[in-house]
N, C-alpha and C. Protein backbone atom coordinates (compact mmCIF):
# COMPACT_ATOMS: atom_id res chain seq x y z
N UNK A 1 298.65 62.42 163.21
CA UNK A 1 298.29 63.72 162.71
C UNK A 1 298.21 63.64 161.19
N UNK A 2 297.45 64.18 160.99
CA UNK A 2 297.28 63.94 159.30
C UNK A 2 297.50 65.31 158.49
N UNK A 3 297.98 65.17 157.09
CA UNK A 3 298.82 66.04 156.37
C UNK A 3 298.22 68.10 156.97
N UNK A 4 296.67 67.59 156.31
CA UNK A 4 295.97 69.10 156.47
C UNK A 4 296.40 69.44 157.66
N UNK A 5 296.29 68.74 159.19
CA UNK A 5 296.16 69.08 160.19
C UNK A 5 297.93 69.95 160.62
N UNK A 6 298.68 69.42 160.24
CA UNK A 6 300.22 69.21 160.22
C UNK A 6 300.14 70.90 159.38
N UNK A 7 299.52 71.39 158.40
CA UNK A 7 300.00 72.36 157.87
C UNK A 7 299.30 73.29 158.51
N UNK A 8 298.20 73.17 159.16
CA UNK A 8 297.43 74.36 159.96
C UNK A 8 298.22 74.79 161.06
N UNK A 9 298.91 73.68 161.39
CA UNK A 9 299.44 73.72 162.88
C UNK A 9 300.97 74.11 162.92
N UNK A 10 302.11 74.00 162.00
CA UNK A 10 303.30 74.32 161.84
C UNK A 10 302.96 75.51 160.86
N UNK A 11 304.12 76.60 161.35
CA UNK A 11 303.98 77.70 160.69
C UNK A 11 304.48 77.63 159.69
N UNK A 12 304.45 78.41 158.60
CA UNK A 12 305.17 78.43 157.08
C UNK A 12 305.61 79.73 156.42
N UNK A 13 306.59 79.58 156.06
CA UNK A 13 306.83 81.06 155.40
C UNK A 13 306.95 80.28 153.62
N UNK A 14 306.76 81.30 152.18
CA UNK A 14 307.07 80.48 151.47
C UNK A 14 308.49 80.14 150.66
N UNK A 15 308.94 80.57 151.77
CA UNK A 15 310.74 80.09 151.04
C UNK A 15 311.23 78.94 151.74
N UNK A 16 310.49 78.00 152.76
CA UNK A 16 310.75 76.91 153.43
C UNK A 16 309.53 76.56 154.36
N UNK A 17 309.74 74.97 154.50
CA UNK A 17 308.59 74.96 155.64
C UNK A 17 309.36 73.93 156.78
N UNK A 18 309.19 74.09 157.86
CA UNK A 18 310.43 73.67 158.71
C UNK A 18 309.03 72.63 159.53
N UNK A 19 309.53 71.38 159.32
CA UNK A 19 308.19 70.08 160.16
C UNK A 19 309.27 69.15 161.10
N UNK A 20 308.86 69.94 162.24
CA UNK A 20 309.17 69.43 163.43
C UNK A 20 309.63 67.91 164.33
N UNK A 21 307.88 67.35 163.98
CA UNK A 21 307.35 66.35 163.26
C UNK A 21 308.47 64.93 162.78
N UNK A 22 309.14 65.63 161.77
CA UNK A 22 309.90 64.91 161.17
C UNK A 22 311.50 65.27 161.42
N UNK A 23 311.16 66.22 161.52
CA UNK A 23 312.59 66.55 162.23
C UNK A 23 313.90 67.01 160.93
N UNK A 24 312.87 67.62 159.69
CA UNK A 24 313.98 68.15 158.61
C UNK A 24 313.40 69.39 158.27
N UNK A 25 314.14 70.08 157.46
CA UNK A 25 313.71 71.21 156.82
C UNK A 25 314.39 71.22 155.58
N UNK A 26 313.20 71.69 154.80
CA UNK A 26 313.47 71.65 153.03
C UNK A 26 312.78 72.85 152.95
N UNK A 27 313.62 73.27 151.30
CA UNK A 27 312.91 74.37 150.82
C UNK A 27 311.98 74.00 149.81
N UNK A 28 310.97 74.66 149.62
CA UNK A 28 309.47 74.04 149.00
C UNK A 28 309.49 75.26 147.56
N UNK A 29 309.40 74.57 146.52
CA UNK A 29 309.25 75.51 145.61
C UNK A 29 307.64 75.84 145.09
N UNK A 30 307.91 76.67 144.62
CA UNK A 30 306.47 77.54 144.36
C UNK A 30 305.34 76.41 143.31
N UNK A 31 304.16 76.65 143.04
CA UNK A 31 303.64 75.47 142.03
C UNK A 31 303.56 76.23 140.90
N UNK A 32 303.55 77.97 140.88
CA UNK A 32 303.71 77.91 139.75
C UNK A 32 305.35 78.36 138.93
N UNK A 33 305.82 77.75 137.79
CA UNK A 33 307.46 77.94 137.46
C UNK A 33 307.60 79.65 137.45
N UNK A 34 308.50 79.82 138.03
CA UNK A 34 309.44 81.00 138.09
C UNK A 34 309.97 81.74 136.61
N UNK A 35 309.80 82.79 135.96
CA UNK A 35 310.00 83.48 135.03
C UNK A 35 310.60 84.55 135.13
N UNK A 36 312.21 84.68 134.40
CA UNK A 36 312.48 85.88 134.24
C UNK A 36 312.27 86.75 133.92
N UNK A 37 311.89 87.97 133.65
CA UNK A 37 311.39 88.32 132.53
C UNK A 37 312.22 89.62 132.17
N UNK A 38 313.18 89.68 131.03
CA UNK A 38 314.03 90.41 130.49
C UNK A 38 313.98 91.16 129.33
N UNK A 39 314.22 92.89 129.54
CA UNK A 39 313.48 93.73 129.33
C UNK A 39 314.75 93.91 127.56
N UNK A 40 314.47 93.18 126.69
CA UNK A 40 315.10 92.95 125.24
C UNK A 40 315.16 93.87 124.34
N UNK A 41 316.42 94.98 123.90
CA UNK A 41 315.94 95.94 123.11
C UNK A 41 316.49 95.35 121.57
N UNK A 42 315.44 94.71 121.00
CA UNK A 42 315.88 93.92 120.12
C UNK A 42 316.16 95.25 118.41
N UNK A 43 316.79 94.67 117.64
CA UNK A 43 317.07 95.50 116.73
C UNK A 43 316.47 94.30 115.59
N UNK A 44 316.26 95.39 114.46
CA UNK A 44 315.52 94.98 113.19
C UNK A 44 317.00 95.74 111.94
N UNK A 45 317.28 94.34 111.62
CA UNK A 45 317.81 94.60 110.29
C UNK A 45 317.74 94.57 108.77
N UNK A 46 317.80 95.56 107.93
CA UNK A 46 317.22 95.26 106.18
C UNK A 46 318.32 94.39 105.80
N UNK A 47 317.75 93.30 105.62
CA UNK A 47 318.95 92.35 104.51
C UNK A 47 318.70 92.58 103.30
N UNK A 48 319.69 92.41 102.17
CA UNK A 48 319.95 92.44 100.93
C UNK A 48 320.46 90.60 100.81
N UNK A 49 319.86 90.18 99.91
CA UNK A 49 320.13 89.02 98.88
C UNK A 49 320.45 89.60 97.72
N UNK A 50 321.64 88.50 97.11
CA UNK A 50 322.03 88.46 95.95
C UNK A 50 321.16 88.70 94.59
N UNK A 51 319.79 88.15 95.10
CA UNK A 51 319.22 88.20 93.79
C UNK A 51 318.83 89.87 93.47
N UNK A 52 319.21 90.35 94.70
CA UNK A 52 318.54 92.10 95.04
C UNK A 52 317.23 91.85 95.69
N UNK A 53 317.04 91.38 96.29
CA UNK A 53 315.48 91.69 96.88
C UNK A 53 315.71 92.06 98.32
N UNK A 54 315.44 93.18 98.70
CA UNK A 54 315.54 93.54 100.12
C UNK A 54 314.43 92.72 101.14
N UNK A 55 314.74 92.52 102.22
CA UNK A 55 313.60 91.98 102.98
C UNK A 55 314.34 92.03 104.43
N UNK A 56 313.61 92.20 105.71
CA UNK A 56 313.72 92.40 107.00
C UNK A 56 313.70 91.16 107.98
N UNK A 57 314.41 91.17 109.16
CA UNK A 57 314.25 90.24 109.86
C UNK A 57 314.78 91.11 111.24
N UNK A 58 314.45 89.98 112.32
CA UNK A 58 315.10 90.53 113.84
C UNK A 58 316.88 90.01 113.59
N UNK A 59 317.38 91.09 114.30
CA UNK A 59 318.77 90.25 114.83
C UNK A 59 319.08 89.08 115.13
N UNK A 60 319.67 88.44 114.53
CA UNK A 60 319.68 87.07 115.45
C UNK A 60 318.81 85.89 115.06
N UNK A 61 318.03 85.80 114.08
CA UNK A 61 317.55 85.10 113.74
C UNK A 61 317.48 84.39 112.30
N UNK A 62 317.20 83.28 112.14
CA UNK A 62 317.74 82.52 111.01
C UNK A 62 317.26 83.13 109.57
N UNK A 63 317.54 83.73 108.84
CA UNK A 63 316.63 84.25 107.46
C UNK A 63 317.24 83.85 106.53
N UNK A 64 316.07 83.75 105.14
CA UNK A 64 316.13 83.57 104.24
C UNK A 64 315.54 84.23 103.19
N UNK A 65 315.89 84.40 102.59
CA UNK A 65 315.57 85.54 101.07
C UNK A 65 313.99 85.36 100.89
N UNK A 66 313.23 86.16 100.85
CA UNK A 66 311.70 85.82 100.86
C UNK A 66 311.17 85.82 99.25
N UNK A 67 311.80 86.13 98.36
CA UNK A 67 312.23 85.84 97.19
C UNK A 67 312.64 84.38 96.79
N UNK A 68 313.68 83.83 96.60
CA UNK A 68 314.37 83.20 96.06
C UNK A 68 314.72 82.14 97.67
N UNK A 69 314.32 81.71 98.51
CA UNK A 69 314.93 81.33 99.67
C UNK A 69 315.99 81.44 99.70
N UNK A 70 316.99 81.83 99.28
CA UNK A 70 318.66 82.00 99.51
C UNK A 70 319.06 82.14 101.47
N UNK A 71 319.65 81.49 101.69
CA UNK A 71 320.15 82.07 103.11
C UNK A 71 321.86 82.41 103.05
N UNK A 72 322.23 81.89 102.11
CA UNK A 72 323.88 82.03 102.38
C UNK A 72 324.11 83.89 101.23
N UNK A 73 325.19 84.28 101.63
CA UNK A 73 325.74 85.18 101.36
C UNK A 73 324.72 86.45 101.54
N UNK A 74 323.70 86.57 102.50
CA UNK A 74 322.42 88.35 102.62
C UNK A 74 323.76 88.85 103.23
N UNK A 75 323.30 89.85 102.77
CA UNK A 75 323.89 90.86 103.24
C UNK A 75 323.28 91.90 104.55
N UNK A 76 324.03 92.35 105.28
CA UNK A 76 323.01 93.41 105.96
C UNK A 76 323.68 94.69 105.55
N UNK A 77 321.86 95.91 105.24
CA UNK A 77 321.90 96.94 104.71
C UNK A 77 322.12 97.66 105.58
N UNK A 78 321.25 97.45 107.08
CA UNK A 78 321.05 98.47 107.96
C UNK A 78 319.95 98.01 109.11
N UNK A 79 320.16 98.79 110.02
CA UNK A 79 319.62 98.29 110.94
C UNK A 79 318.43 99.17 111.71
N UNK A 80 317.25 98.70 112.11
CA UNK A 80 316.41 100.01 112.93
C UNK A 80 315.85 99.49 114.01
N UNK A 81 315.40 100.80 115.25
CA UNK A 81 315.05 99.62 116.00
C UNK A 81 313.40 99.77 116.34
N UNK A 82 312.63 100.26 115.25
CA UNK A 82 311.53 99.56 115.11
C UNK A 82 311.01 98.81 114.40
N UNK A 83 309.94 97.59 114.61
CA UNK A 83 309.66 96.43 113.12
C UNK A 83 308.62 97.49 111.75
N UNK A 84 308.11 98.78 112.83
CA UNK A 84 307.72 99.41 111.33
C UNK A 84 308.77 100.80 110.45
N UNK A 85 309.90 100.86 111.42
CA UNK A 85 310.70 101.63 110.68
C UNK A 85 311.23 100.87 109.68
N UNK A 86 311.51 99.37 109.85
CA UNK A 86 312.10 98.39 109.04
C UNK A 86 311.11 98.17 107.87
N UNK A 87 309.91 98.20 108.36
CA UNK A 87 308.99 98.16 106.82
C UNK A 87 309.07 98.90 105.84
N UNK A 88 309.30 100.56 106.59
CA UNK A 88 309.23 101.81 105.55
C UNK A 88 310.71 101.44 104.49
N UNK A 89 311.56 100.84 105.55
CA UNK A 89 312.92 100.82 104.65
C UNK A 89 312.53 100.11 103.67
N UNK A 90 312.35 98.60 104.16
CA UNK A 90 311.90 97.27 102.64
C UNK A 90 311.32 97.54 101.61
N UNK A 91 310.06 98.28 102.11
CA UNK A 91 309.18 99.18 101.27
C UNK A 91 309.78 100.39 99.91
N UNK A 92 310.83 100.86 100.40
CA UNK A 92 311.74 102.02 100.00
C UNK A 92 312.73 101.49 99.34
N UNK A 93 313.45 100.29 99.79
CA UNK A 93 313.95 99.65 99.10
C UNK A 93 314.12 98.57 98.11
N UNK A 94 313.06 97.81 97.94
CA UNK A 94 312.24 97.70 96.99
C UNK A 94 311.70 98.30 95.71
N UNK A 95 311.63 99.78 96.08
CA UNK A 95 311.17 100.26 94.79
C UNK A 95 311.29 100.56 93.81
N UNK A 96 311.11 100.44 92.07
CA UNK A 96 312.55 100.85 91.72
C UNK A 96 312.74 101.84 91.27
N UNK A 97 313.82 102.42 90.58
CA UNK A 97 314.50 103.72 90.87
C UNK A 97 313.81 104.87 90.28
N UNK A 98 312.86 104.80 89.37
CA UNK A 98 312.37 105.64 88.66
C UNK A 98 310.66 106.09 89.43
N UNK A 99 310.55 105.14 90.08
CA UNK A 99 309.18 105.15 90.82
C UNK A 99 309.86 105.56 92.70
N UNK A 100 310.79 105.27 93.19
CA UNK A 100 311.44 105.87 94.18
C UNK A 100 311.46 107.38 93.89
N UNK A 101 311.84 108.03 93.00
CA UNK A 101 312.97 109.44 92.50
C UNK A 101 311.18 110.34 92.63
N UNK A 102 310.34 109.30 91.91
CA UNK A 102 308.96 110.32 91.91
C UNK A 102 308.21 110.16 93.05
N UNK A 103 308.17 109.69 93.48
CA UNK A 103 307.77 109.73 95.20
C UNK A 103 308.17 110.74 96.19
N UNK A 104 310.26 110.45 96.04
CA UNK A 104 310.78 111.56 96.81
C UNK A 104 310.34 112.89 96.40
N UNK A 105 310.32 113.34 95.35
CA UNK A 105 309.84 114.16 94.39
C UNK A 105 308.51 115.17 95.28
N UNK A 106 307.49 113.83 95.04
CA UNK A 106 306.11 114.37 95.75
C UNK A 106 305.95 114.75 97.50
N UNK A 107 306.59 113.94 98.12
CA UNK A 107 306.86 114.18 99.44
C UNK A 107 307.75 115.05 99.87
N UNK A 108 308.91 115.20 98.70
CA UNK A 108 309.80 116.93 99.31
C UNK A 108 308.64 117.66 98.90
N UNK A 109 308.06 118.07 97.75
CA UNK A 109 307.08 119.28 97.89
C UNK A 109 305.49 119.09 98.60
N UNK A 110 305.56 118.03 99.49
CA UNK A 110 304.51 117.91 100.71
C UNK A 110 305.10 118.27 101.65
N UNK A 111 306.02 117.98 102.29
CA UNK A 111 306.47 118.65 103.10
C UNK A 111 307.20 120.33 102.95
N UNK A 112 307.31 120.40 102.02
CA UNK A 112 307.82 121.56 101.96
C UNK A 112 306.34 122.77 101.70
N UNK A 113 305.70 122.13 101.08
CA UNK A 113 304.33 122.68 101.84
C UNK A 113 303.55 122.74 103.38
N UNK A 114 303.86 121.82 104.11
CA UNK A 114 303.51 121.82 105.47
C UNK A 114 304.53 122.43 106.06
N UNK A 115 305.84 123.08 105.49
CA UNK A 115 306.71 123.83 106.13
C UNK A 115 305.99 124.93 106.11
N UNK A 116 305.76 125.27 104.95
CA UNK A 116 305.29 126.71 104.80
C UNK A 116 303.98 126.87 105.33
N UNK A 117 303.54 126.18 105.82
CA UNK A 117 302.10 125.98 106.42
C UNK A 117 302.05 126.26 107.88
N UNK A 118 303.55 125.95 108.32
CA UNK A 118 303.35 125.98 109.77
C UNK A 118 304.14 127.49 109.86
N UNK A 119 305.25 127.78 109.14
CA UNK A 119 305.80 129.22 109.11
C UNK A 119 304.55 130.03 109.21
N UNK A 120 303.70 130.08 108.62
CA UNK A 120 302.34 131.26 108.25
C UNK A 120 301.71 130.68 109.31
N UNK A 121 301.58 129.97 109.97
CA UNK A 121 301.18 129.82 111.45
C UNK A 121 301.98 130.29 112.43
N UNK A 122 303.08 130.13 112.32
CA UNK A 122 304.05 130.31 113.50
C UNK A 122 304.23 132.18 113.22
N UNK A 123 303.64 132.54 112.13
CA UNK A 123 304.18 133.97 111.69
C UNK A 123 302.86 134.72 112.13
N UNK A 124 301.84 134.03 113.00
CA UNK A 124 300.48 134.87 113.23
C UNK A 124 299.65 134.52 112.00
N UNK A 125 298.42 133.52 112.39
CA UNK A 125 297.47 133.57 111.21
C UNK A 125 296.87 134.93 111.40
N UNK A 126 296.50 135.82 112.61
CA UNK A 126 295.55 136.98 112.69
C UNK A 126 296.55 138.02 111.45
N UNK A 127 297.87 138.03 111.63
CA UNK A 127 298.76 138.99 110.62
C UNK A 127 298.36 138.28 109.36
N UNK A 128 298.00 137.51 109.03
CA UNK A 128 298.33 137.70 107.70
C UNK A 128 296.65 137.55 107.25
N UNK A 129 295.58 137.12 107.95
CA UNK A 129 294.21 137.39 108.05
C UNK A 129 294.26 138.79 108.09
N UNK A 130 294.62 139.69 108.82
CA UNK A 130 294.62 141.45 108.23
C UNK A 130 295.18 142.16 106.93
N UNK A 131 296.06 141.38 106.82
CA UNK A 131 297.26 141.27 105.77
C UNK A 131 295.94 141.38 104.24
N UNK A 132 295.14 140.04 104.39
CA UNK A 132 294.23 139.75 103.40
C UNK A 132 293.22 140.53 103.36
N UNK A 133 292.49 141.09 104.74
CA UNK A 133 291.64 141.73 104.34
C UNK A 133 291.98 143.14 104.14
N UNK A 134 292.92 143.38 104.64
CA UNK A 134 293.51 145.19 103.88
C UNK A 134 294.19 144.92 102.48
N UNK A 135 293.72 143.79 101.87
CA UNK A 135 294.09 143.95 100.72
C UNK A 135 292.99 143.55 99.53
N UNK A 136 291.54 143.72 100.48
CA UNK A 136 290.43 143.54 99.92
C UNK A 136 290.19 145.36 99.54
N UNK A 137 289.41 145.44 98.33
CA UNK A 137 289.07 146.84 97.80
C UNK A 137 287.66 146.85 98.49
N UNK A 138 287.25 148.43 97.98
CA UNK A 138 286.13 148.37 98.40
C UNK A 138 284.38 147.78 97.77
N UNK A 139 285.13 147.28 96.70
CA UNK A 139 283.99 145.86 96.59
C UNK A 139 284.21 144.81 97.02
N UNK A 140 285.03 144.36 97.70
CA UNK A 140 285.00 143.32 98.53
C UNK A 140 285.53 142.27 97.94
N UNK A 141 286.39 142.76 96.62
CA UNK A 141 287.20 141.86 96.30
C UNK A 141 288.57 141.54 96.39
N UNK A 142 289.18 140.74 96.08
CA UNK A 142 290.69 141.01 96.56
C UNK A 142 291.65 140.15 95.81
N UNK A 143 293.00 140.89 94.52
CA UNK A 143 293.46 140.34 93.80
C UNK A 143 294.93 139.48 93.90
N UNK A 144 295.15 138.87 93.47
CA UNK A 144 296.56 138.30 93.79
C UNK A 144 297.85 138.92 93.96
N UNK A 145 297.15 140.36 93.11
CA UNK A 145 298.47 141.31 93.38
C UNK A 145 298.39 142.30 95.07
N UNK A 146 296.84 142.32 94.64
CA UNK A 146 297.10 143.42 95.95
C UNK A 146 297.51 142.51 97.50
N UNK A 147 297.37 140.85 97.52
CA UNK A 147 297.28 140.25 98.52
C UNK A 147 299.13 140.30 98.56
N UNK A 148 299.93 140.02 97.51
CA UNK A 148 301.36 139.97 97.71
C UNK A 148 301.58 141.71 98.32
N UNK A 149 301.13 142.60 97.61
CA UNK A 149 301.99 143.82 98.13
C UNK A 149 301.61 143.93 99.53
N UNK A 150 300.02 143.63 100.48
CA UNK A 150 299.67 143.91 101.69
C UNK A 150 301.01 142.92 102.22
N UNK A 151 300.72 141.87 101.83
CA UNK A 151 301.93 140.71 102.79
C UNK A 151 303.53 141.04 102.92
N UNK A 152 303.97 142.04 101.67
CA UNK A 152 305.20 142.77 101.63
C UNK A 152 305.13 143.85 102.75
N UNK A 153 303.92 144.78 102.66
CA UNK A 153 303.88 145.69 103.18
C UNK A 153 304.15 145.11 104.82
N UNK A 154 303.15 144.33 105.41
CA UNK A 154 303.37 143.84 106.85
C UNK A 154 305.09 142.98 107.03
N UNK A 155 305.57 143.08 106.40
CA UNK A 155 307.02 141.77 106.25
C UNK A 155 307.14 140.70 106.13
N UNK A 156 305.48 139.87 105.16
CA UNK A 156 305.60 138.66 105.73
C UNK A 156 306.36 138.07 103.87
N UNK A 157 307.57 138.45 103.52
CA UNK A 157 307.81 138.24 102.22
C UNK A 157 307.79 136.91 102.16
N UNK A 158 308.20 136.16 102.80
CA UNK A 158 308.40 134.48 102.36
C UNK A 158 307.13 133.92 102.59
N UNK A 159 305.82 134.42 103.20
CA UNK A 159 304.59 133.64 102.78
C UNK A 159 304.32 134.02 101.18
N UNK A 160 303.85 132.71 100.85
CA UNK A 160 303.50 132.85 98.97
C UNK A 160 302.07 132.89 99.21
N UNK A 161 301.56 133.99 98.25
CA UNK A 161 300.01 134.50 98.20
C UNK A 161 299.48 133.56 97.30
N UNK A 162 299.89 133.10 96.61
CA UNK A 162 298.95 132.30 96.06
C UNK A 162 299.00 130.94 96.86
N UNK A 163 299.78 130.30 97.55
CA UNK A 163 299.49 128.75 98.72
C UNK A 163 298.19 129.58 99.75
N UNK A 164 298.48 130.86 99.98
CA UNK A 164 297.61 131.40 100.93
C UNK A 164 296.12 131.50 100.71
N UNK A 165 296.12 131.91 99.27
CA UNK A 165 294.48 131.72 99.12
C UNK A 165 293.90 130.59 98.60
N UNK A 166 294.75 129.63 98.04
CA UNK A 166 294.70 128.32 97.78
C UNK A 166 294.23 127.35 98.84
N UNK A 167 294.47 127.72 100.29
CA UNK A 167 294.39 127.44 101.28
C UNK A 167 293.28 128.12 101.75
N UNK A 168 292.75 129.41 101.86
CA UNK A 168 291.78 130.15 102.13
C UNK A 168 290.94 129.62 101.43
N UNK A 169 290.85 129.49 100.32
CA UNK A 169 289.72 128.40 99.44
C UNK A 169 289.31 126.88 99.76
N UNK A 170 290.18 126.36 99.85
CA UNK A 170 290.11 124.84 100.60
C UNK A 170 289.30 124.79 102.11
N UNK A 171 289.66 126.03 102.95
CA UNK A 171 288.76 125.97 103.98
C UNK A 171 287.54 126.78 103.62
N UNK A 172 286.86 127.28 102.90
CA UNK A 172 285.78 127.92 103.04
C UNK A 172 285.77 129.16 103.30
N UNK A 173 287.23 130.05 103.46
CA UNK A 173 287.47 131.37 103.52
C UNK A 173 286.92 132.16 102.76
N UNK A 174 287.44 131.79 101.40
CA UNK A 174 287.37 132.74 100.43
C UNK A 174 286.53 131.87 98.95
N UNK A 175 285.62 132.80 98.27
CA UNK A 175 285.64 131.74 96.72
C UNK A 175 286.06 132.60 95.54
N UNK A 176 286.45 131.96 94.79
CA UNK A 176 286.26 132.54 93.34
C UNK A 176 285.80 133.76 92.59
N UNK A 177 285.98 135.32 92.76
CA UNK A 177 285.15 136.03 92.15
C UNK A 177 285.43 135.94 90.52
N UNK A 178 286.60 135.48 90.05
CA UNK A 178 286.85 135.73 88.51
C UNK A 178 288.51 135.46 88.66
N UNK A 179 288.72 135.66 87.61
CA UNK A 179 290.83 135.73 87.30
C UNK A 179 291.30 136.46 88.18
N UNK A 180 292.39 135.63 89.13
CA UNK A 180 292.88 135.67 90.14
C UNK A 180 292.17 136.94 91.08
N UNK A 181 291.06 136.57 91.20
CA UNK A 181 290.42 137.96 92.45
C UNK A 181 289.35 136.90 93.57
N UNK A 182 289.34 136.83 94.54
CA UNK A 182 288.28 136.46 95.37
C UNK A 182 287.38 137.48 95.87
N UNK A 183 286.57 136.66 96.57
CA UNK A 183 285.75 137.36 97.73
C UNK A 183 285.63 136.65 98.88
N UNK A 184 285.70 137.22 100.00
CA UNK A 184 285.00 136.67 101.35
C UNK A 184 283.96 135.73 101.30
N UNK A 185 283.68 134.75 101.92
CA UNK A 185 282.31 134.23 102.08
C UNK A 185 281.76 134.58 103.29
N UNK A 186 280.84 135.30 103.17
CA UNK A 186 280.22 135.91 104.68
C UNK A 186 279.44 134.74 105.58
C-alpha cells in the first residue's frame, strides 16, 4: 500500500492519526507553527536624562538618551498608555519655559473660548438669535449696547456680546455697518 493510498483509507482527525498498518499511534503536529497571541497592554514612559532632555520609550525596553546617548542614571517622569499621549508629553516637555507659559497662555483662552461657544449653544442659539434681532432698531442696525441689554433682558448675562457678533461676523451673519453697529446680511 503506498503512502497516498494509506491516508485516503485510514481515518484522521488532526490531533492524531492512528495507522493500523503499523500498529502505533502518534500525535502529528500541524505544518504550520502554533502562535500565541497575547493581548499586551503595554505602557509608554517619559524619561528624563541628566543632561535634561526628555525623550519616550515603551516599558521595558533598553533606552538611551536620544541626546547625549546616556543610558545609566534616566530617570522616569511618567508614564501613559498611549505612544501619542507620550509624544504630546516629550513635546511639552521639551519646551522651554518661557515658550511653554505662552502656549498654555493661548490654549487656556482657546478653550475657554470654545467653552463659551458651546454654553451659547447649549443656552439655545434660536434665544440668543432673537435676543440679536430684538436688538436690531428700525434701520436694521444693531449696536453693541443694545445687543448686551436684549441678552440681559432674556437672562443670557454670561454670553459676551461682543464674542457673539465676532462670531456672527466670521460666519456671514452679520457685517460691519460703522463703530460697533452691524447689519444683517440678507
Amino acid at each position: 500500500m503506498k503512502l497516498g493510498q494509506l491516508r485516503t483509507t485510514i481515518p484522521r482527525s488532526p490531533a492524531y492519526c492512528a495507522c493500523s498498518r503499523i500498529g502505533i499511534t502518534y500525535i502529528s503536529q500541524p505544518l504550520e507553527p502554533r502562535t500565541f497571541a497575547r493581548i499586551v497592554d503595554e505602557k509608554w514612559v517619559l524619561l528624563k536624562c541628566p543632561c535634561g532632555n526628555f525623550f519616550g520609550s515603551s516599558l521595558g525596553s533598553n533606552t538611551s538618551c536620544t541626546r547625549c546617548s546616556n543610558s545609566k542614571d534616566i530617570v522616569t517622569a511618567s508614564s501613559y498608555p498611549s505612544p501619542e499621549k507620550l509624544a504630546d508629553a516629550v513635546s511639552r516637555s521639551n519646551m522651554p519655559d518661557e515658550i511653554s507659559n505662552e502656549v498654555s497662555k493661548r490654549l487656556s483662552k482657546i478653550e475657554t473660548r470654545q467653552n463659551r461657544a458651546r454654553e451659547r449653544e447649549s443656552q439655545g442659539r434660536e434665544s440668543v438669535i432673537s435676543a440679536m434681532r430684538e436688538a436690531t432698531g428700525q434701520d436694521g442696525i444693531m449696536s453693541l449696547k443694545s445687543v448686551r441689554e436684549s441678552l440681559i433682558d432674556r437672562g443670557l448675562k454670561e454670553v459676551d456680546p461682543w464674542e457673539l457678533i465676532e462670531d456672527a461676523e466670521r460666519e456671514g451673519i452679520l457685517h460691519r455697518a460703522g463703530v460697533e453697529a452691524w447689519r444683517w446680511v440678507q
